[in-house]
PDB file of N, CA and C in Angstrom:
ATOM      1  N   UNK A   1     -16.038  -3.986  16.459  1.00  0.00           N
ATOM      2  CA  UNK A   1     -14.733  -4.099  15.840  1.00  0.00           C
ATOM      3  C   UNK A   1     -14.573  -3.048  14.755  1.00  0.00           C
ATOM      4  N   UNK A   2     -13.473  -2.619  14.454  1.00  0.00           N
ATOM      5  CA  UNK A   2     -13.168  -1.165  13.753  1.00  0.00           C
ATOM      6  C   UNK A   2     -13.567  -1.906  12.087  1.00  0.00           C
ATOM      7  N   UNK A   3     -13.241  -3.164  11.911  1.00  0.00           N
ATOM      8  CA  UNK A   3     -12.934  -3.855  10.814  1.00  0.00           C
ATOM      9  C   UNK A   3     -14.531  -3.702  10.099  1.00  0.00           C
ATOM     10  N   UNK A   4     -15.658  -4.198  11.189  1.00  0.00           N
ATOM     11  CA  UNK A   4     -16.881  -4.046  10.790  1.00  0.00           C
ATOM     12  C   UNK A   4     -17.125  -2.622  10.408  1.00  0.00           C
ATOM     13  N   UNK A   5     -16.838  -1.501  11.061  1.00  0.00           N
ATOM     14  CA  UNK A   5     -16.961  -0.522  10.730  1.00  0.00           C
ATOM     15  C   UNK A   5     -17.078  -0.180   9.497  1.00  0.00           C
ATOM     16  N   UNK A   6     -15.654  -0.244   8.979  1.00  0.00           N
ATOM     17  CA  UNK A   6     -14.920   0.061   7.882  1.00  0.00           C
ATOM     18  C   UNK A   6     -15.476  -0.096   6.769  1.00  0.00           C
ATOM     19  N   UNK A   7     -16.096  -1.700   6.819  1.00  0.00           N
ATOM     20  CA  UNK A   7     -16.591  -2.712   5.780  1.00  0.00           C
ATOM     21  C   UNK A   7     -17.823  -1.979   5.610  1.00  0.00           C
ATOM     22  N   UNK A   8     -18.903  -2.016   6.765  1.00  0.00           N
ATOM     23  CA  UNK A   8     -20.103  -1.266   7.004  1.00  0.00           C
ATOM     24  C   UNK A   8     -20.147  -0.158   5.915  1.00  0.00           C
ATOM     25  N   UNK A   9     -19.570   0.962   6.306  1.00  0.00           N
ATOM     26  CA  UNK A   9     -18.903   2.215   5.454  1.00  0.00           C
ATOM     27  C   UNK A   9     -18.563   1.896   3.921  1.00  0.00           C
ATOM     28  N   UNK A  10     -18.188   0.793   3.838  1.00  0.00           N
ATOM     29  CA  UNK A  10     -17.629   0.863   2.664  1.00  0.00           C
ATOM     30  C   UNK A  10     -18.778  -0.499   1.571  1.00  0.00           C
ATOM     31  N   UNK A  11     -19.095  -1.066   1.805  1.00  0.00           N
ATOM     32  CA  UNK A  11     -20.235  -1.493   1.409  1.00  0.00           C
ATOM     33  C   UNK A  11     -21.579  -1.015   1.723  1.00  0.00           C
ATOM     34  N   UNK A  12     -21.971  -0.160   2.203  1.00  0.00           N
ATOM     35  CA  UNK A  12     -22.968  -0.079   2.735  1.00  0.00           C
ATOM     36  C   UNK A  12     -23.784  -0.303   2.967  1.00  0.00           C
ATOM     37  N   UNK A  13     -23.871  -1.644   3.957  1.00  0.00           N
ATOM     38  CA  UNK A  13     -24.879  -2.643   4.575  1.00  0.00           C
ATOM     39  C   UNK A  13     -24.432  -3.005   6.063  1.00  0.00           C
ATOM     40  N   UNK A  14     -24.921  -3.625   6.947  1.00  0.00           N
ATOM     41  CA  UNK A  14     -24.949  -4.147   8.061  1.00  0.00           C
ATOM     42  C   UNK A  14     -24.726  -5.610   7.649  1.00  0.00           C
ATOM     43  N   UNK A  15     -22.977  -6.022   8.305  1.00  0.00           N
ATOM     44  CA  UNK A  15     -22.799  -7.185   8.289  1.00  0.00           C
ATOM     45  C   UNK A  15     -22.851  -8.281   8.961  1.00  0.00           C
ATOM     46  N   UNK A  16     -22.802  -7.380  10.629  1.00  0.00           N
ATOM     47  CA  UNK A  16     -22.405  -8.582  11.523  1.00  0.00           C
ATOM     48  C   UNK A  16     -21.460  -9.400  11.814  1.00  0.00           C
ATOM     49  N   UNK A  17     -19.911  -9.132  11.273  1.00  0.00           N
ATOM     50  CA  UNK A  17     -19.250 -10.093  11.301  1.00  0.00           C
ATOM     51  C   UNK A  17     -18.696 -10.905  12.390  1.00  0.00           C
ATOM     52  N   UNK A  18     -18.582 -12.051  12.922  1.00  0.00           N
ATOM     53  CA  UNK A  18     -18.314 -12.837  13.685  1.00  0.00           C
ATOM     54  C   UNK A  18     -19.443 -12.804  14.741  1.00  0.00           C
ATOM     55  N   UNK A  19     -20.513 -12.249  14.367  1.00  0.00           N
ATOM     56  CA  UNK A  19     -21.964 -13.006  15.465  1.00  0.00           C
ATOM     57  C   UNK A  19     -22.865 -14.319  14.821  1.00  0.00           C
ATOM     58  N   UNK A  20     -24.118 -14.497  15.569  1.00  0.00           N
ATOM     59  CA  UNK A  20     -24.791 -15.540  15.398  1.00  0.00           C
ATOM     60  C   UNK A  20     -25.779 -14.391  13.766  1.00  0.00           C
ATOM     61  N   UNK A  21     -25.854 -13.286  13.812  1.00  0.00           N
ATOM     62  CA  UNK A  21     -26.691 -12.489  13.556  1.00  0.00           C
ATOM     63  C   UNK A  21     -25.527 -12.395  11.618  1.00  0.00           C
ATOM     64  N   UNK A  22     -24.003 -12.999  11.573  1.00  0.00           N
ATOM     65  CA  UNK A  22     -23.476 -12.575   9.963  1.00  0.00           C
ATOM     66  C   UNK A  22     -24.096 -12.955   9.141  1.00  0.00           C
ATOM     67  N   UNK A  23     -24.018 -12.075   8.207  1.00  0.00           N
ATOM     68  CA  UNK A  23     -24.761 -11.764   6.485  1.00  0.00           C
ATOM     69  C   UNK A  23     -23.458 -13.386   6.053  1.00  0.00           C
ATOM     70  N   UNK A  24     -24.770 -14.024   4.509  1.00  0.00           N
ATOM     71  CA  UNK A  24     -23.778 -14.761   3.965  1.00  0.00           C
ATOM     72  C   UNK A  24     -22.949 -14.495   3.238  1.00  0.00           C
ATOM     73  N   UNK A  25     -22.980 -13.160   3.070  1.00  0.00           N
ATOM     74  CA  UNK A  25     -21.368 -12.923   2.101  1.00  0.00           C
ATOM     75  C   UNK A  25     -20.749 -11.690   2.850  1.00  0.00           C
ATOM     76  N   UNK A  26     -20.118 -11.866   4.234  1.00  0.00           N
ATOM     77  CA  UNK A  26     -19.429 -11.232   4.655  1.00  0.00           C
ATOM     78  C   UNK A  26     -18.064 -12.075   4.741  1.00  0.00           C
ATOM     79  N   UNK A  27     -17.864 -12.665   4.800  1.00  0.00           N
ATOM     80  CA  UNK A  27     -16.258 -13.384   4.117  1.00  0.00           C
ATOM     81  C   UNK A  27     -16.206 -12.588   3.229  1.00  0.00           C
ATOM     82  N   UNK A  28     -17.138 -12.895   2.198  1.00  0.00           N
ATOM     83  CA  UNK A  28     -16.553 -12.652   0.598  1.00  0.00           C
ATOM     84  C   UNK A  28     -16.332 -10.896   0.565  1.00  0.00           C
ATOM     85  N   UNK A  29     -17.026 -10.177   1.423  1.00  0.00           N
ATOM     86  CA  UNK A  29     -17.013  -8.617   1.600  1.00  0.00           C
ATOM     87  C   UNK A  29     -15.167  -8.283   2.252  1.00  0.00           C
ATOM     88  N   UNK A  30     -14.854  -8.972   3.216  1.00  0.00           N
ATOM     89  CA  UNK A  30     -13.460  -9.389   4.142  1.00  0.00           C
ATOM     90  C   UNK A  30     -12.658  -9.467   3.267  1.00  0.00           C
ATOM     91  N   UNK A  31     -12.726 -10.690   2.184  1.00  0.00           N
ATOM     92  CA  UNK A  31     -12.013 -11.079   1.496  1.00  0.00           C
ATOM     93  C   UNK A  31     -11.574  -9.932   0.031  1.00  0.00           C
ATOM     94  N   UNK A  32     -12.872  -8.968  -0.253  1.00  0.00           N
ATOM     95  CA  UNK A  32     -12.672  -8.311  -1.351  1.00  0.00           C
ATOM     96  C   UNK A  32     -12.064  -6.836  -0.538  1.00  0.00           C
ATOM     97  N   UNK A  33     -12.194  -6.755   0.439  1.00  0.00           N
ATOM     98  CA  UNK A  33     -11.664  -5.300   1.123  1.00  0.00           C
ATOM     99  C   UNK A  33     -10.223  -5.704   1.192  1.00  0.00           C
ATOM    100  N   UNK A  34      -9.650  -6.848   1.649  1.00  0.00           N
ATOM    101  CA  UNK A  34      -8.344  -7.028   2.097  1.00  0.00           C
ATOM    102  C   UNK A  34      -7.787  -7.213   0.722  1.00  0.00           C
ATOM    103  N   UNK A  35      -8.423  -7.808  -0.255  1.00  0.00           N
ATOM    104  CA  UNK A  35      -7.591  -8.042  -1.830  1.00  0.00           C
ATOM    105  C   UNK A  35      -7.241  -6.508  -2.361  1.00  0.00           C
ATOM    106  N   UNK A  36      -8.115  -5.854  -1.937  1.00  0.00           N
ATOM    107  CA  UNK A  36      -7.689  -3.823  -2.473  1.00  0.00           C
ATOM    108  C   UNK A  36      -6.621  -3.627  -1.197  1.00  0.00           C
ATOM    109  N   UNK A  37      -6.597  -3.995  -0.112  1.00  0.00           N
ATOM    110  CA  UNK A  37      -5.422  -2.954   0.869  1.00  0.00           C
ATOM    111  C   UNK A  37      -4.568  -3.765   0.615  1.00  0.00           C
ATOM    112  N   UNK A  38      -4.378  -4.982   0.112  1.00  0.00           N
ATOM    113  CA  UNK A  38      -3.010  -5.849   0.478  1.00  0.00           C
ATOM    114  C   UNK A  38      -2.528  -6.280  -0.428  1.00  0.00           C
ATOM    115  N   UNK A  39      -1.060  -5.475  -1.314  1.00  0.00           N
ATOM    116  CA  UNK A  39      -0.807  -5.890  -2.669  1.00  0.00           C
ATOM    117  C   UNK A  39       0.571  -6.644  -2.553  1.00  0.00           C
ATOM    118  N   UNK A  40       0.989  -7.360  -2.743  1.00  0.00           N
ATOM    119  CA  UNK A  40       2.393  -8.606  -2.550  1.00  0.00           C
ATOM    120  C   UNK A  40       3.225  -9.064  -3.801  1.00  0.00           C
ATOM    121  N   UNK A  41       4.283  -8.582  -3.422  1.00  0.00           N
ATOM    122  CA  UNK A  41       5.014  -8.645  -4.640  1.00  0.00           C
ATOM    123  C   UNK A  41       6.228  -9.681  -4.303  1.00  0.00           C
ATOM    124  N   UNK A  42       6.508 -10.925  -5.345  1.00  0.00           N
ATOM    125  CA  UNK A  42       7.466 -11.737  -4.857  1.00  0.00           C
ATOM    126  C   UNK A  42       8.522 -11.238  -6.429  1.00  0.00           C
ATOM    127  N   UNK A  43       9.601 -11.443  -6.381  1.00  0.00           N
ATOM    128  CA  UNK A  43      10.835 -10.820  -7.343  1.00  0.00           C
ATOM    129  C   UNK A  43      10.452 -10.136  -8.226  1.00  0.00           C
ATOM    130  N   UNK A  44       9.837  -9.049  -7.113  1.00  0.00           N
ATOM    131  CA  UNK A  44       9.366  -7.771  -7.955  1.00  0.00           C
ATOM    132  C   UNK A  44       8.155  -8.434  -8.929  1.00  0.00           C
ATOM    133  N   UNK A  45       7.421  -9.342  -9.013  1.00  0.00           N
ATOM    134  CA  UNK A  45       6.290  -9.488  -9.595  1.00  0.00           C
ATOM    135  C   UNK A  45       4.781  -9.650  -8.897  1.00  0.00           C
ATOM    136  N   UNK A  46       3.677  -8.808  -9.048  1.00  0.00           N
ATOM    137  CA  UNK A  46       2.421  -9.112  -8.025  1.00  0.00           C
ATOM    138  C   UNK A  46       1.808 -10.764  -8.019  1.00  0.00           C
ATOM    139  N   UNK A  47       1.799 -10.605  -7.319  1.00  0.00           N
ATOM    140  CA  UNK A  47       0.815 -11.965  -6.933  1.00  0.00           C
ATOM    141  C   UNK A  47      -0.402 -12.025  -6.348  1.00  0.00           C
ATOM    142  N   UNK A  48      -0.967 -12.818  -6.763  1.00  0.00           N
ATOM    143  CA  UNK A  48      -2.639 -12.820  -6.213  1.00  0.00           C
ATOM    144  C   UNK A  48      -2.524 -13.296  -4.179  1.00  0.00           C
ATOM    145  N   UNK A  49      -3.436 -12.807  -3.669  1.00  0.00           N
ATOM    146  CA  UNK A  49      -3.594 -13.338  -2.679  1.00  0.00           C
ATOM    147  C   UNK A  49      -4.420 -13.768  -2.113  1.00  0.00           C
ATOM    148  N   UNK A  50      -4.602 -15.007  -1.381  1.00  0.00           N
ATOM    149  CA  UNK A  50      -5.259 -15.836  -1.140  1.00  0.00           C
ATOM    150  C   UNK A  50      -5.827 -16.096   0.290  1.00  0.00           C
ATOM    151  N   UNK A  51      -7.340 -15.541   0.130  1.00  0.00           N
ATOM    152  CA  UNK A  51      -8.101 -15.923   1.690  1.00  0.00           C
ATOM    153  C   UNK A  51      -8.284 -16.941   1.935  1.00  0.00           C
ATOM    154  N   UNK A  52      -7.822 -17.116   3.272  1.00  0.00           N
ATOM    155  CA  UNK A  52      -8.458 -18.207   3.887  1.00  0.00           C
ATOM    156  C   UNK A  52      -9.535 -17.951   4.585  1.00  0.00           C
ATOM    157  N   UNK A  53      -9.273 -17.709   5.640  1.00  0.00           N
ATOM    158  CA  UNK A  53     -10.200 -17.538   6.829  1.00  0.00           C
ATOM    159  C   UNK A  53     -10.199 -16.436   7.573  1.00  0.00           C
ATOM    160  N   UNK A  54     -11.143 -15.932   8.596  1.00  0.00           N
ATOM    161  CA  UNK A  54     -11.237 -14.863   9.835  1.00  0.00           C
ATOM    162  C   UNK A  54     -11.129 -15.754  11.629  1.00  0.00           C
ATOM    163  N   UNK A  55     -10.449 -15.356  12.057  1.00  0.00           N
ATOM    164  CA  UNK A  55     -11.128 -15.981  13.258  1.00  0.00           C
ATOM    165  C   UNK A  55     -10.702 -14.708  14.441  1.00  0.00           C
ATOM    166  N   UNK A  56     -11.589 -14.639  15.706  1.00  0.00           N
ATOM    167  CA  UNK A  56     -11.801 -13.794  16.780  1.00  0.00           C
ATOM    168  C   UNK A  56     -11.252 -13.963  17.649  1.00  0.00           C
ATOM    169  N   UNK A  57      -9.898 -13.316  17.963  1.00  0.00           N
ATOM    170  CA  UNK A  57      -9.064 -13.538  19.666  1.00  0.00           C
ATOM    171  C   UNK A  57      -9.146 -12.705  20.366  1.00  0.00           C
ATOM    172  N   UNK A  58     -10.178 -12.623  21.589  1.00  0.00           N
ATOM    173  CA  UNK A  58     -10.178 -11.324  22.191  1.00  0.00           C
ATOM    174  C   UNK A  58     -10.130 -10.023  22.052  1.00  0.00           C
ATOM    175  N   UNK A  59     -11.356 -10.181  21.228  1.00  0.00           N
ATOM    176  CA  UNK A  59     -11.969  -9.130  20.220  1.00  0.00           C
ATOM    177  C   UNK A  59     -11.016  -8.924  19.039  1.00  0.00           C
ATOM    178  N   UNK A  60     -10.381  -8.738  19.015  1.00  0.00           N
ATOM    179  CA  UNK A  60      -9.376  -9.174  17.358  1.00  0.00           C
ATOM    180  C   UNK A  60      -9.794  -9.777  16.101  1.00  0.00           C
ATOM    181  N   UNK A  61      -9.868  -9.132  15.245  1.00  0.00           N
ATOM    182  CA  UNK A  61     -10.122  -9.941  14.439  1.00  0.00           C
ATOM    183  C   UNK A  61      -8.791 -10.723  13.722  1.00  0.00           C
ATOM    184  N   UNK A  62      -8.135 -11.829  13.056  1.00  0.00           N
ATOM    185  CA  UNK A  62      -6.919 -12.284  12.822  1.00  0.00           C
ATOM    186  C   UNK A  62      -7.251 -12.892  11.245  1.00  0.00           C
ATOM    187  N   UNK A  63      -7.106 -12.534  10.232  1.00  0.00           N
ATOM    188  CA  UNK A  63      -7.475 -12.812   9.068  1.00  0.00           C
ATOM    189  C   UNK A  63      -6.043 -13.854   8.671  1.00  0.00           C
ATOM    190  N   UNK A  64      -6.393 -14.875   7.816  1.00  0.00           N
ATOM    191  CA  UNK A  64      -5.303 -15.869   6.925  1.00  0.00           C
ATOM    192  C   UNK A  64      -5.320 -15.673   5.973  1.00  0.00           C
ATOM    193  N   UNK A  65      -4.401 -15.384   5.347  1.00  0.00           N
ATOM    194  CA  UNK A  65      -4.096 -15.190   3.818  1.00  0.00           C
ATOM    195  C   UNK A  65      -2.930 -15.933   3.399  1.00  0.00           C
ATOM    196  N   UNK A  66      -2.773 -16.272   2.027  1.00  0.00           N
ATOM    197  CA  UNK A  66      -1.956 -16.983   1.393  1.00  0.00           C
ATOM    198  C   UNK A  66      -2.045 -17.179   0.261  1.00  0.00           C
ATOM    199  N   UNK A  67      -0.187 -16.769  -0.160  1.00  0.00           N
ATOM    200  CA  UNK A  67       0.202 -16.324  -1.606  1.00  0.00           C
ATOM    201  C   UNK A  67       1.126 -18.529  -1.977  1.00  0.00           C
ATOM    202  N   UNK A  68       0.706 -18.248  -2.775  1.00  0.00           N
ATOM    203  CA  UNK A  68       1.315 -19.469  -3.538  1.00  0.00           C
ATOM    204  C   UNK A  68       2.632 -18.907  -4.287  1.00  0.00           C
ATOM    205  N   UNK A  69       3.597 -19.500  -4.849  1.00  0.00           N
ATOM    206  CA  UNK A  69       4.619 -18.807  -5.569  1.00  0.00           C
ATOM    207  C   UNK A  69       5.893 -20.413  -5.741  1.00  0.00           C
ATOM    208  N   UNK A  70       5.759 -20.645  -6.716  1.00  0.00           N
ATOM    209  CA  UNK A  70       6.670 -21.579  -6.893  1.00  0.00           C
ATOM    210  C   UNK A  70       8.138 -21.744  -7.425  1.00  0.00           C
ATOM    211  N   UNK A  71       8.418 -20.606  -7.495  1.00  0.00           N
ATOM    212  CA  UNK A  71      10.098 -20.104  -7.613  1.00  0.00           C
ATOM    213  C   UNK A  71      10.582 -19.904  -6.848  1.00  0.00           C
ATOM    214  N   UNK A  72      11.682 -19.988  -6.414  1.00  0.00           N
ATOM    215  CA  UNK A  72      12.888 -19.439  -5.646  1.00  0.00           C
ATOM    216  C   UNK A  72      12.879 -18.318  -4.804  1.00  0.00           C
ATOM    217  N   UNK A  73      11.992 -17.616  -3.889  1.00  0.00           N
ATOM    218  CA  UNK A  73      11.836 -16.381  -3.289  1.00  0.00           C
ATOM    219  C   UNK A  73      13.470 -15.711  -2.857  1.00  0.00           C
ATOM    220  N   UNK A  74      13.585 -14.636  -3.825  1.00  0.00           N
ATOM    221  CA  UNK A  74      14.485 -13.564  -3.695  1.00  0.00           C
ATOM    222  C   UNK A  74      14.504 -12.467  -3.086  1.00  0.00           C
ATOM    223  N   UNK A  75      13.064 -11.832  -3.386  1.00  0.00           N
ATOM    224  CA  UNK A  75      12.701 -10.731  -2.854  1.00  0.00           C
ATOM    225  C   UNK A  75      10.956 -10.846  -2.293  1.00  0.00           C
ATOM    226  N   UNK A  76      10.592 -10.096  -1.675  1.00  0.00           N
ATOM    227  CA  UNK A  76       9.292 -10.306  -0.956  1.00  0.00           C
ATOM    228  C   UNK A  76       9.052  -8.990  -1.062  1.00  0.00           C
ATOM    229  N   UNK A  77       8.051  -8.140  -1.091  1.00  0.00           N
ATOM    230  CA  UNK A  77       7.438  -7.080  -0.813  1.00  0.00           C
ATOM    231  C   UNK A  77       5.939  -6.900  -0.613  1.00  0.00           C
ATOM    232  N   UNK A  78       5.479  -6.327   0.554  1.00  0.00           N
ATOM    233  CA  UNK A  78       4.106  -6.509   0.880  1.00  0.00           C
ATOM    234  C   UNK A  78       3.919  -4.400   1.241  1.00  0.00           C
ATOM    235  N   UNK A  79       2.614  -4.015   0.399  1.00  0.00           N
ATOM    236  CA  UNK A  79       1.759  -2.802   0.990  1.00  0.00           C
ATOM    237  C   UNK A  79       0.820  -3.254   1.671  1.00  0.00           C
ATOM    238  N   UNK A  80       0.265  -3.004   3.110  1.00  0.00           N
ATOM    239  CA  UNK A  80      -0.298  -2.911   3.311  1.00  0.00           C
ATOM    240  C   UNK A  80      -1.329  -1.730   3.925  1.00  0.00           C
ATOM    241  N   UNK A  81      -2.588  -1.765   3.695  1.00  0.00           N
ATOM    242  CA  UNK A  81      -3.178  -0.126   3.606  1.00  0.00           C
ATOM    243  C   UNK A  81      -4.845  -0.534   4.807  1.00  0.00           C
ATOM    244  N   UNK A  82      -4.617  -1.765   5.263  1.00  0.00           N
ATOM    245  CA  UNK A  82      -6.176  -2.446   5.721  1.00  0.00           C
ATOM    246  C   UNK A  82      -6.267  -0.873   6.741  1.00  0.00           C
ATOM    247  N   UNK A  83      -7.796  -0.765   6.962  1.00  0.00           N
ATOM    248  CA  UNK A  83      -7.692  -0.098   8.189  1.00  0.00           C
ATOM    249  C   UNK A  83      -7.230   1.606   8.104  1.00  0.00           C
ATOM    250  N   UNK A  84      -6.517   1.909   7.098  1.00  0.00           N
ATOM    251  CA  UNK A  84      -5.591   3.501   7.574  1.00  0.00           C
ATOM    252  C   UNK A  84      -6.358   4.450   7.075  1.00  0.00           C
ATOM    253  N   UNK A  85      -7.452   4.188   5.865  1.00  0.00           N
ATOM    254  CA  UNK A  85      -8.238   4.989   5.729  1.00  0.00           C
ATOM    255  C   UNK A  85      -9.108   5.957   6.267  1.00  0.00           C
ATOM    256  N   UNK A  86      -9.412   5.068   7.165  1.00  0.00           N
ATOM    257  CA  UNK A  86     -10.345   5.520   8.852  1.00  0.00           C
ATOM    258  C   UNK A  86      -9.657   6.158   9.992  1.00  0.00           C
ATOM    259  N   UNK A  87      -8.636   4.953   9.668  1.00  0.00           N
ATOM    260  CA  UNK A  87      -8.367   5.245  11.484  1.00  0.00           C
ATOM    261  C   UNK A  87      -6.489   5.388  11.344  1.00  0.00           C
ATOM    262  N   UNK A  88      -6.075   6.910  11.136  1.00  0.00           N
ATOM    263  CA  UNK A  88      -4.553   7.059  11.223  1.00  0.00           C
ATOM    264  C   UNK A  88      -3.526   6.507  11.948  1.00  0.00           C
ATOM    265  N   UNK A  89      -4.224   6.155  13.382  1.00  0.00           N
ATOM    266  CA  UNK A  89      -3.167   5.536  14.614  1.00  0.00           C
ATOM    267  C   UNK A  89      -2.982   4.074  14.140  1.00  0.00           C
ATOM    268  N   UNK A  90      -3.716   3.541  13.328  1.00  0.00           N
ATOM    269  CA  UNK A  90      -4.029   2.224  12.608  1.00  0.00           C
ATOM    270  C   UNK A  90      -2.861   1.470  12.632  1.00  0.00           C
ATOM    271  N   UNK A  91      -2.271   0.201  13.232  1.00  0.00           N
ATOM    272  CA  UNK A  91      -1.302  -0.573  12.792  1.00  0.00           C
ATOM    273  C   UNK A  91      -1.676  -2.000  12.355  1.00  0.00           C
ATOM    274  N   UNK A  92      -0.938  -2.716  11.286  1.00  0.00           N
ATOM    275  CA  UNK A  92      -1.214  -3.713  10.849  1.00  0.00           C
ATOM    276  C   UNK A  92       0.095  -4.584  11.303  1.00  0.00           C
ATOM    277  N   UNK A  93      -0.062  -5.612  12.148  1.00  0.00           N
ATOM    278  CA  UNK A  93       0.760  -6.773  12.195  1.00  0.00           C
ATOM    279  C   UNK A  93       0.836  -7.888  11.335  1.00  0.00           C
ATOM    280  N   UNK A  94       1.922  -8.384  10.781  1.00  0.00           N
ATOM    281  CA  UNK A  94       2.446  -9.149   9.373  1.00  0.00           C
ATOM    282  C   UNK A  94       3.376 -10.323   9.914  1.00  0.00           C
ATOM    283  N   UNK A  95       3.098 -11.310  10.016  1.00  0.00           N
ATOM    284  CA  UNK A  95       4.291 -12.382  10.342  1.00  0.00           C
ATOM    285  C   UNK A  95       4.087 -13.307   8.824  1.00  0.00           C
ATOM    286  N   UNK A  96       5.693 -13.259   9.028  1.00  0.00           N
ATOM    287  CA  UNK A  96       5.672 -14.407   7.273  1.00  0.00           C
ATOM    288  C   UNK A  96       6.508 -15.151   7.626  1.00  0.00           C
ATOM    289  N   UNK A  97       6.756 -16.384   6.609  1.00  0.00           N
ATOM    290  CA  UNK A  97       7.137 -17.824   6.902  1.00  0.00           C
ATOM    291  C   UNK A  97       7.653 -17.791   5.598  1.00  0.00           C
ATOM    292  N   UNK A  98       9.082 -17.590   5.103  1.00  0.00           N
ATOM    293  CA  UNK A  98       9.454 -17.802   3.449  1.00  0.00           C
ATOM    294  C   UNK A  98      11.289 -18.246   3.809  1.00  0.00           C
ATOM    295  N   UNK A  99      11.006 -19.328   2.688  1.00  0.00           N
ATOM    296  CA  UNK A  99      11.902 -20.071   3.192  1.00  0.00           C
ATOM    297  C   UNK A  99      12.732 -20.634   4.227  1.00  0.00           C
ATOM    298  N   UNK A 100      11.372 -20.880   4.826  1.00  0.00           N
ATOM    299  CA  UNK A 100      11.902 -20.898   6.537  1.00  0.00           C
ATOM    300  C   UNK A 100      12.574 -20.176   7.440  1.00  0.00           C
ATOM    301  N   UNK A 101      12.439 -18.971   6.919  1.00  0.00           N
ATOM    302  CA  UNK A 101      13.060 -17.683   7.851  1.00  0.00           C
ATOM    303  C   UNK A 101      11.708 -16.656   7.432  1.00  0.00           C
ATOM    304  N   UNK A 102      11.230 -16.599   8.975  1.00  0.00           N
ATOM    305  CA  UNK A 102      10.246 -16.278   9.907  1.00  0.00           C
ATOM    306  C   UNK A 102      10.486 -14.577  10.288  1.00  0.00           C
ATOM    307  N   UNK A 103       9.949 -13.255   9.747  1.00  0.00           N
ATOM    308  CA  UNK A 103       9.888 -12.674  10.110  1.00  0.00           C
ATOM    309  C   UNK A 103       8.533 -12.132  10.731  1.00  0.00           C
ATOM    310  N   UNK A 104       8.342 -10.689  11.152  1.00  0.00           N
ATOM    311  CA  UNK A 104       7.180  -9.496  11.435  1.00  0.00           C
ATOM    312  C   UNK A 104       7.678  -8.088  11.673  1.00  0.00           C
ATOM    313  N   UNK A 105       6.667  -7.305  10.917  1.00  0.00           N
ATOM    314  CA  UNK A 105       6.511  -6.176  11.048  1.00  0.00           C
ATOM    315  C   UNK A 105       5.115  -5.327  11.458  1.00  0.00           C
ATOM    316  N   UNK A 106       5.609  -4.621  12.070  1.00  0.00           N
ATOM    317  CA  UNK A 106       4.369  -3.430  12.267  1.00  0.00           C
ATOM    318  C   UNK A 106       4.382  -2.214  11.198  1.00  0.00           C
ATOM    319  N   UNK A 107       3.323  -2.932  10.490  1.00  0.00           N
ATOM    320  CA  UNK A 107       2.820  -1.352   9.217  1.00  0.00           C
ATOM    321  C   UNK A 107       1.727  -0.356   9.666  1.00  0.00           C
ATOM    322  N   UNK A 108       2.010   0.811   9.328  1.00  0.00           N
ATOM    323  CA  UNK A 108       1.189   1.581   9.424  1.00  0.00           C
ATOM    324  C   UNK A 108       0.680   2.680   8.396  1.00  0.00           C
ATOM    325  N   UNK A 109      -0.419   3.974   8.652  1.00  0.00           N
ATOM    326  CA  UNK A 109      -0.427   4.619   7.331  1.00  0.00           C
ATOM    327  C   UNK A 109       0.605   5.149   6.907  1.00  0.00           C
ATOM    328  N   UNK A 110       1.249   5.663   7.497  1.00  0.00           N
ATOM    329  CA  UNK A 110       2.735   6.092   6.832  1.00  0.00           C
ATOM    330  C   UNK A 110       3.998   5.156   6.845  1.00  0.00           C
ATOM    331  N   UNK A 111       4.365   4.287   7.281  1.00  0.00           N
ATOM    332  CA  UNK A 111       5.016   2.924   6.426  1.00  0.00           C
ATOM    333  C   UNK A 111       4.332   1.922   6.310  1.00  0.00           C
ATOM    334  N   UNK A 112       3.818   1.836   5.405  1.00  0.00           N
ATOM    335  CA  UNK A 112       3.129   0.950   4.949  1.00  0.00           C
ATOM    336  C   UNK A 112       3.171  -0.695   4.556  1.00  0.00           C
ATOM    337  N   UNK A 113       5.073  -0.049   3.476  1.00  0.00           N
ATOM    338  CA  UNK A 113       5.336  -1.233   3.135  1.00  0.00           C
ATOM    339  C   UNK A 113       6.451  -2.058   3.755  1.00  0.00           C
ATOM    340  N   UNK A 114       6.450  -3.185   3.743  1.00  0.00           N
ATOM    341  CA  UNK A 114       7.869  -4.117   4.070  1.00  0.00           C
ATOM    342  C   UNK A 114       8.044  -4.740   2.980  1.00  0.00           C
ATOM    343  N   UNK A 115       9.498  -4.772   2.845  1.00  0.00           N
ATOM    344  CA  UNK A 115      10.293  -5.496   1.874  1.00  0.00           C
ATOM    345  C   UNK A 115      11.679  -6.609   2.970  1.00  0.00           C
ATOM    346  N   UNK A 116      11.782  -7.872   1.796  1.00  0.00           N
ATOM    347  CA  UNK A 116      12.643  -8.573   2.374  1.00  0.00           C
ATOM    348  C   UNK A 116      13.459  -8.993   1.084  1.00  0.00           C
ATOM    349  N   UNK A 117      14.866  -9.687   1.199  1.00  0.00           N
ATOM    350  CA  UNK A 117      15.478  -9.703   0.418  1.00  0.00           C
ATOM    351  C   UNK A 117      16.161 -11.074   0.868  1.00  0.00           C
ATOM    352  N   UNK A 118      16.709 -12.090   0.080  1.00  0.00           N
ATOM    353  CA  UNK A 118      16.932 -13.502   0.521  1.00  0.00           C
ATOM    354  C   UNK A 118      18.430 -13.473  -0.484  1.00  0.00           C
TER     355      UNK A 118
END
């Protein structure tokens, strides 16, 4: 997976992720690579973001994340950068759920970001 790669490269260790053979802090390696590429801004203010989990769909890796935010969502804005460092053809798929209107986008290294407006 390109994702191991990346991580590999950029920590420099052998992680294993999603075999019988993963290191115990390769979440937490997942989790600290995606907190630097993925910055989220709700009415124009950053917000922390929140790992959940990894899981493997036919070779895919599909990461969960989740922002908490208890105001009124006006505006949404997400950079995302996972991946473009390496690999230019790189696209990142984004589906969001805010205020019950359900979008997605395809980001890449050169658009990076999506913005939404309510």
């Amino acid at each position: 997976m390109i994702l191991i790669k990346v991580l590999e490269k950029k920590f420099n260790k052998k992680i294993y992720l999603a075999s019988n053979r993963e290191i115990s802090d390769a979440k937490s390696l997942v989790k600290s690579y995606l907190v630097e590429k993925i910055k989220i801004k709700i009415n124009t203010k950053p917000v922390e973001i929140q790992f959940l989990d990894t899981e493997i769909d036919n070779d895919v890796l599909i990461c969960y994340l989740k922002v908490s935010f208890s105001e009124k969502i006006t505006t949404f804005e997400i950079e995302n950068s996972v991946l473009t460092e390496m690999f230019s053809e790189q696209q990142n798929l984004l589906h969001t759920n805010i205020n019950n209107d359900k979008s997605s986008f395809l980001l890449t290294r050169n658009e990076k970001t999506a913005f939404l407006e309510f």
